[in-house]
N, C-alpha and C. Protein backbone atom coordinates (compact mmCIF):
# COMPACT_ATOMS: atom_id res chain seq x y z
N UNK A 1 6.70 0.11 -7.36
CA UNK A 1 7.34 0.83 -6.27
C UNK A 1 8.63 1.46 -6.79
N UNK A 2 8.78 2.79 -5.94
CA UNK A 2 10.55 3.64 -6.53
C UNK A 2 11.42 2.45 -6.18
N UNK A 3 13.06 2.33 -6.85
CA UNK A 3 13.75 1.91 -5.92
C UNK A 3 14.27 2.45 -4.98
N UNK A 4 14.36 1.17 -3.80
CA UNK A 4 14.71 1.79 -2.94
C UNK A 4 16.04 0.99 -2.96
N UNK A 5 17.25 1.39 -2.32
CA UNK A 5 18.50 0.54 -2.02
C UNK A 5 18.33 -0.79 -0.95
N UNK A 6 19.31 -1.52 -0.87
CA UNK A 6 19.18 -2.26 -0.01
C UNK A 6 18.69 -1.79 1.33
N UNK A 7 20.07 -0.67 1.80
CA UNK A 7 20.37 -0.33 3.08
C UNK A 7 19.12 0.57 3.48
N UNK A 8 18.00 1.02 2.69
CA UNK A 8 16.67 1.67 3.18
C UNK A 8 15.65 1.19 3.06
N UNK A 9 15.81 -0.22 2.79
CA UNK A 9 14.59 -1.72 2.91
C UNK A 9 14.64 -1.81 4.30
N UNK A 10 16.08 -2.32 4.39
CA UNK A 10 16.67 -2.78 5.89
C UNK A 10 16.07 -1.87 6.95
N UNK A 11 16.41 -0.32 6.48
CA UNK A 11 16.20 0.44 7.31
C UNK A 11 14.64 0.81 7.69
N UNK A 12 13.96 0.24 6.70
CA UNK A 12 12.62 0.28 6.19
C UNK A 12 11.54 -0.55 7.15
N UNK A 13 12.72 -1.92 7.12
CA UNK A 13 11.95 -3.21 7.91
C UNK A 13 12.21 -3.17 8.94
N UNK A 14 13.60 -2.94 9.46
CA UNK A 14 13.36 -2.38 11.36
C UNK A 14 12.77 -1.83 11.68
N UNK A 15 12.40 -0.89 11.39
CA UNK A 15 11.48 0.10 12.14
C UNK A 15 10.13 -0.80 11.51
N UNK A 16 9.72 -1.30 11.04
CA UNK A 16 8.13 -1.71 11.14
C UNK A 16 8.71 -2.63 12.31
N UNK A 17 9.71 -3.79 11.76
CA UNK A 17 10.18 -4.56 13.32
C UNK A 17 9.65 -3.67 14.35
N UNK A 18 10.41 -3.18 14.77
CA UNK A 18 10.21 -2.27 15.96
C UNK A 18 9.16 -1.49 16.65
N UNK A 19 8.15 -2.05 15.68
CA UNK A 19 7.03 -0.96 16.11
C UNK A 19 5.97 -2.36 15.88
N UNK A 20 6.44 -3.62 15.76
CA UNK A 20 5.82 -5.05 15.93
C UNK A 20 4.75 -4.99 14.58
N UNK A 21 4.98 -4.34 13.59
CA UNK A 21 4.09 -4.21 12.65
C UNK A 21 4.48 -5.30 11.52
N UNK A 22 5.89 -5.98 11.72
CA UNK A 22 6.12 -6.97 10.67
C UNK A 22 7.39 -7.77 11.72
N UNK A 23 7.41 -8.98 11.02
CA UNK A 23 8.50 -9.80 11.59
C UNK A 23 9.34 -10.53 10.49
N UNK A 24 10.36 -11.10 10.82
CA UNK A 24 11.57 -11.64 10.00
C UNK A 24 10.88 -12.90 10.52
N UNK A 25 11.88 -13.69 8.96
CA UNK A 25 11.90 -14.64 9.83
C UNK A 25 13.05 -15.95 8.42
N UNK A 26 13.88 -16.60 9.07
CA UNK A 26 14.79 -16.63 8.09
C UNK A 26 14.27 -18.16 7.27
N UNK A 27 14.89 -18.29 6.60
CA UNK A 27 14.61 -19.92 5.63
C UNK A 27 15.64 -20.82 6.23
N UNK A 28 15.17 -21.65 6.40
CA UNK A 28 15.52 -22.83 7.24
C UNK A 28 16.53 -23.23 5.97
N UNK A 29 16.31 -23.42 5.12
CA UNK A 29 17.32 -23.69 4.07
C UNK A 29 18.14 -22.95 3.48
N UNK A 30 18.10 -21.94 3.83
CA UNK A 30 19.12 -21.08 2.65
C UNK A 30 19.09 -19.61 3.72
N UNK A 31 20.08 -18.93 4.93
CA UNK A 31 19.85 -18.77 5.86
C UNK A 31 20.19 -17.40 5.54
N UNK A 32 20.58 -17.25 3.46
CA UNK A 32 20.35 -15.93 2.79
C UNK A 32 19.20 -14.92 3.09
N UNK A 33 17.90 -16.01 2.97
CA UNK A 33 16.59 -15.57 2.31
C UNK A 33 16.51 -15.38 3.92
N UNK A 34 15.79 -14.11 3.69
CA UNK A 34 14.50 -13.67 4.86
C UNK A 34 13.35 -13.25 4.73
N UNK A 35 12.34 -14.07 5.20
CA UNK A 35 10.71 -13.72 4.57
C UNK A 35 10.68 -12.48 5.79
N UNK A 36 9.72 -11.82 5.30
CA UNK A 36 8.84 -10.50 6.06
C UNK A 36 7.23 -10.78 5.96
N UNK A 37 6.93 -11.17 7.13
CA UNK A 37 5.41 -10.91 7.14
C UNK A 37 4.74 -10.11 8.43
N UNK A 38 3.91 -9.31 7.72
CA UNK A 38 2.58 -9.05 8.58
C UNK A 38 2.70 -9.45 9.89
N UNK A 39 2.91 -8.59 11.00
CA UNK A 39 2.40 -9.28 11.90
C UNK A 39 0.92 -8.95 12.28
N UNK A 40 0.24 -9.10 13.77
CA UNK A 40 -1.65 -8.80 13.93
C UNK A 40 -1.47 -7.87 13.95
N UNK A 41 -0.44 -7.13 15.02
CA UNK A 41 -0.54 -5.46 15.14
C UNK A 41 -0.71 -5.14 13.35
N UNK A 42 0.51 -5.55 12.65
CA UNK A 42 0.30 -4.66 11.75
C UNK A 42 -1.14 -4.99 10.86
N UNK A 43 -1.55 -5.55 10.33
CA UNK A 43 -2.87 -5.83 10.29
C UNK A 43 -3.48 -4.57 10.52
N UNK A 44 -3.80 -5.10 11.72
CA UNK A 44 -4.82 -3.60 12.88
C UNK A 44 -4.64 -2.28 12.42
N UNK A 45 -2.61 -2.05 12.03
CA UNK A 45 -2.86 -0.83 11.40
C UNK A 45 -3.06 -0.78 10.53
N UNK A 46 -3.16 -1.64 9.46
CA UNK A 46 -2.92 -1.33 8.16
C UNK A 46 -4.44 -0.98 7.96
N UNK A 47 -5.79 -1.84 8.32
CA UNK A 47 -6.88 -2.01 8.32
C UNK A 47 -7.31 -0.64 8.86
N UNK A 48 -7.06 -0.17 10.14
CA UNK A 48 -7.15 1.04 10.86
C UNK A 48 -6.77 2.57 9.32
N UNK A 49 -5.78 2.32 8.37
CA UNK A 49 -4.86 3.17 7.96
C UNK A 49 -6.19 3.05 6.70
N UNK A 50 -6.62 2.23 5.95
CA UNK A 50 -7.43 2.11 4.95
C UNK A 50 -8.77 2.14 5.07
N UNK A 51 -9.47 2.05 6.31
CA UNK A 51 -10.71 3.24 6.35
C UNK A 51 -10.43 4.25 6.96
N UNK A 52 -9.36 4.86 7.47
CA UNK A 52 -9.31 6.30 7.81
C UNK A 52 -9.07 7.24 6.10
N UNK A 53 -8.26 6.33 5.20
CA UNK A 53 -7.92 7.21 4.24
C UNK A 53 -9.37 6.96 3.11
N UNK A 54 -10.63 5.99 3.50
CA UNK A 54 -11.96 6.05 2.98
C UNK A 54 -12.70 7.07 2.79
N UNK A 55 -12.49 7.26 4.14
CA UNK A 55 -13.44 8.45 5.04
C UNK A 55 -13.31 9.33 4.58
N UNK A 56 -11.13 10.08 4.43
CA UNK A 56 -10.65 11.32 3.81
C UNK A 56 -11.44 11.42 2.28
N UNK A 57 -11.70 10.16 1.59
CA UNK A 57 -12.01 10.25 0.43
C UNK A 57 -13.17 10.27 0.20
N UNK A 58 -14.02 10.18 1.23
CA UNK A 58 -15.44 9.84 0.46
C UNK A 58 -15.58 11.58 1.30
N UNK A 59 -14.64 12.09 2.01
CA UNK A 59 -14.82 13.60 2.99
C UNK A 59 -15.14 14.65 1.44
N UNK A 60 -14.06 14.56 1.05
CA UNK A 60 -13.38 14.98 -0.70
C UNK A 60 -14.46 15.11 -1.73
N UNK A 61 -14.78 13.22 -2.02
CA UNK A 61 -15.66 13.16 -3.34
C UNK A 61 -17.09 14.16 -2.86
N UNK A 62 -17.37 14.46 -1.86
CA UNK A 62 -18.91 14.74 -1.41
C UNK A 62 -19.27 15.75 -1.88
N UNK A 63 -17.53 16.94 -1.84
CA UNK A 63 -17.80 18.17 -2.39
C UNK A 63 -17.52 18.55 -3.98
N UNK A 64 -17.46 17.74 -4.59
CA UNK A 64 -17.81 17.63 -6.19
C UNK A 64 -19.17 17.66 -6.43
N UNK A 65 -19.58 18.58 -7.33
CA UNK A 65 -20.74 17.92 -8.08
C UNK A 65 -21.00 16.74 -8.76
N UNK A 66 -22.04 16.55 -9.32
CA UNK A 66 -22.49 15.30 -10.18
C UNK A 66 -21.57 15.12 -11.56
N UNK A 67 -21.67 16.47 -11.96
CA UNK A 67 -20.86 16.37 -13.48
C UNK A 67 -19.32 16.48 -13.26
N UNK A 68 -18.91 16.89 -11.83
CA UNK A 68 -17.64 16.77 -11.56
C UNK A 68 -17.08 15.07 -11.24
N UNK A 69 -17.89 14.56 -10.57
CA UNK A 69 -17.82 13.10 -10.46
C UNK A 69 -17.82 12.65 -11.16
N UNK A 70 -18.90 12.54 -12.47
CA UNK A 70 -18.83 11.92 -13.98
C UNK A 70 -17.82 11.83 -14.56
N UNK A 71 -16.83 13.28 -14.72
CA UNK A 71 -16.05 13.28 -15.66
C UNK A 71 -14.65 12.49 -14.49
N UNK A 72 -14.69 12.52 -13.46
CA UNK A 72 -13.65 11.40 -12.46
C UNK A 72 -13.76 10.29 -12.83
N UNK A 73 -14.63 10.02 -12.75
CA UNK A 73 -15.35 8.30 -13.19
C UNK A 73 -14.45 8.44 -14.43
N UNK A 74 -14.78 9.13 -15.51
CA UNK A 74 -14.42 8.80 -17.02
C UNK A 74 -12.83 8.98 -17.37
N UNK A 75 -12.13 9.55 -15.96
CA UNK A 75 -10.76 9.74 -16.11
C UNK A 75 -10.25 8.33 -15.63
N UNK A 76 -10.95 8.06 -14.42
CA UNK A 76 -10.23 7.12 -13.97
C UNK A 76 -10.51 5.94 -14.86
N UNK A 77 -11.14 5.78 -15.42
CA UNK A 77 -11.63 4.69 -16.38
C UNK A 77 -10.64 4.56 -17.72
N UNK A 78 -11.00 5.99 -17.96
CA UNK A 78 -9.45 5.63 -19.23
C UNK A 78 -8.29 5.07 -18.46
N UNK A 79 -7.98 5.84 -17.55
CA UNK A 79 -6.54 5.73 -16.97
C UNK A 79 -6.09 4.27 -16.46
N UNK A 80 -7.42 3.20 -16.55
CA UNK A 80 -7.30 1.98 -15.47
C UNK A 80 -7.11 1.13 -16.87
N UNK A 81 -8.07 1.61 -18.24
CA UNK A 81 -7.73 1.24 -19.51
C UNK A 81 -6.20 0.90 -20.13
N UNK A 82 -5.66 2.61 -19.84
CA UNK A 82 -3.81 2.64 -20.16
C UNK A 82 -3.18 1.85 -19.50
N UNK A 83 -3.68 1.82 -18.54
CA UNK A 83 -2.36 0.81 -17.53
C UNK A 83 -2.38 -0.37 -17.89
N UNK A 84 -3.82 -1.15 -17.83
CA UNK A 84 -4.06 -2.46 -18.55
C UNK A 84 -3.27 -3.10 -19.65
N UNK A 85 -3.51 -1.85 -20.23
CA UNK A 85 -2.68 -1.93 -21.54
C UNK A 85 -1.28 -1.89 -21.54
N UNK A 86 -0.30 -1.49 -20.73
CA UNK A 86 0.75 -1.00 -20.03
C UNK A 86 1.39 -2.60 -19.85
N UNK A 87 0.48 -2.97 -18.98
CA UNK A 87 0.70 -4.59 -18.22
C UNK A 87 0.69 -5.64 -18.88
N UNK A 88 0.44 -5.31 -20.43
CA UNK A 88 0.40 -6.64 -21.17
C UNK A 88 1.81 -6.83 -22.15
């Protein structure tokens, strides 16, 4: 992920707050730390957000040809190769 600053995390996580898509919630021990999780709404969207952007993609791949797909396949394949390699 880019960085982002503190003050546009913050600003980042209210508004999912606010729109009930994630919740705070602080450490009982150390009243520094604040976990962020998922709430159901957000779920719903997130799930809702990742077959709508399926659909856009499989809308996309349909109008490639065969040999246009092949050589996708063989890009993305190197490219999943480099990174691998990247990560070690």
């Amino acid at each position: 992920m880019l960085f982002r600053s503190p003050s546009a995390i913050t600003a980042m996580i209210d508004r999912l707050e606010q729109n009930n898509y994630a919740e705070r919630q602080r450490d009982e021990k150390d009243r520094r730390v604040v976990f962020i999780r998922i709430s159901k709404e957000g779920r719903k969207v997130l799930k809702q957000a990742g077959e709508k952007r399926k659909e856009i993609l499989i809308h996309y791949l349909q109008q490639l040809e065969e040999d246009e797909i092949t050589a996708l396949i063989a890009i993305n394949e190197k490219l999943a190769h480099i990174i691998s390699k990247t990560d070690q």
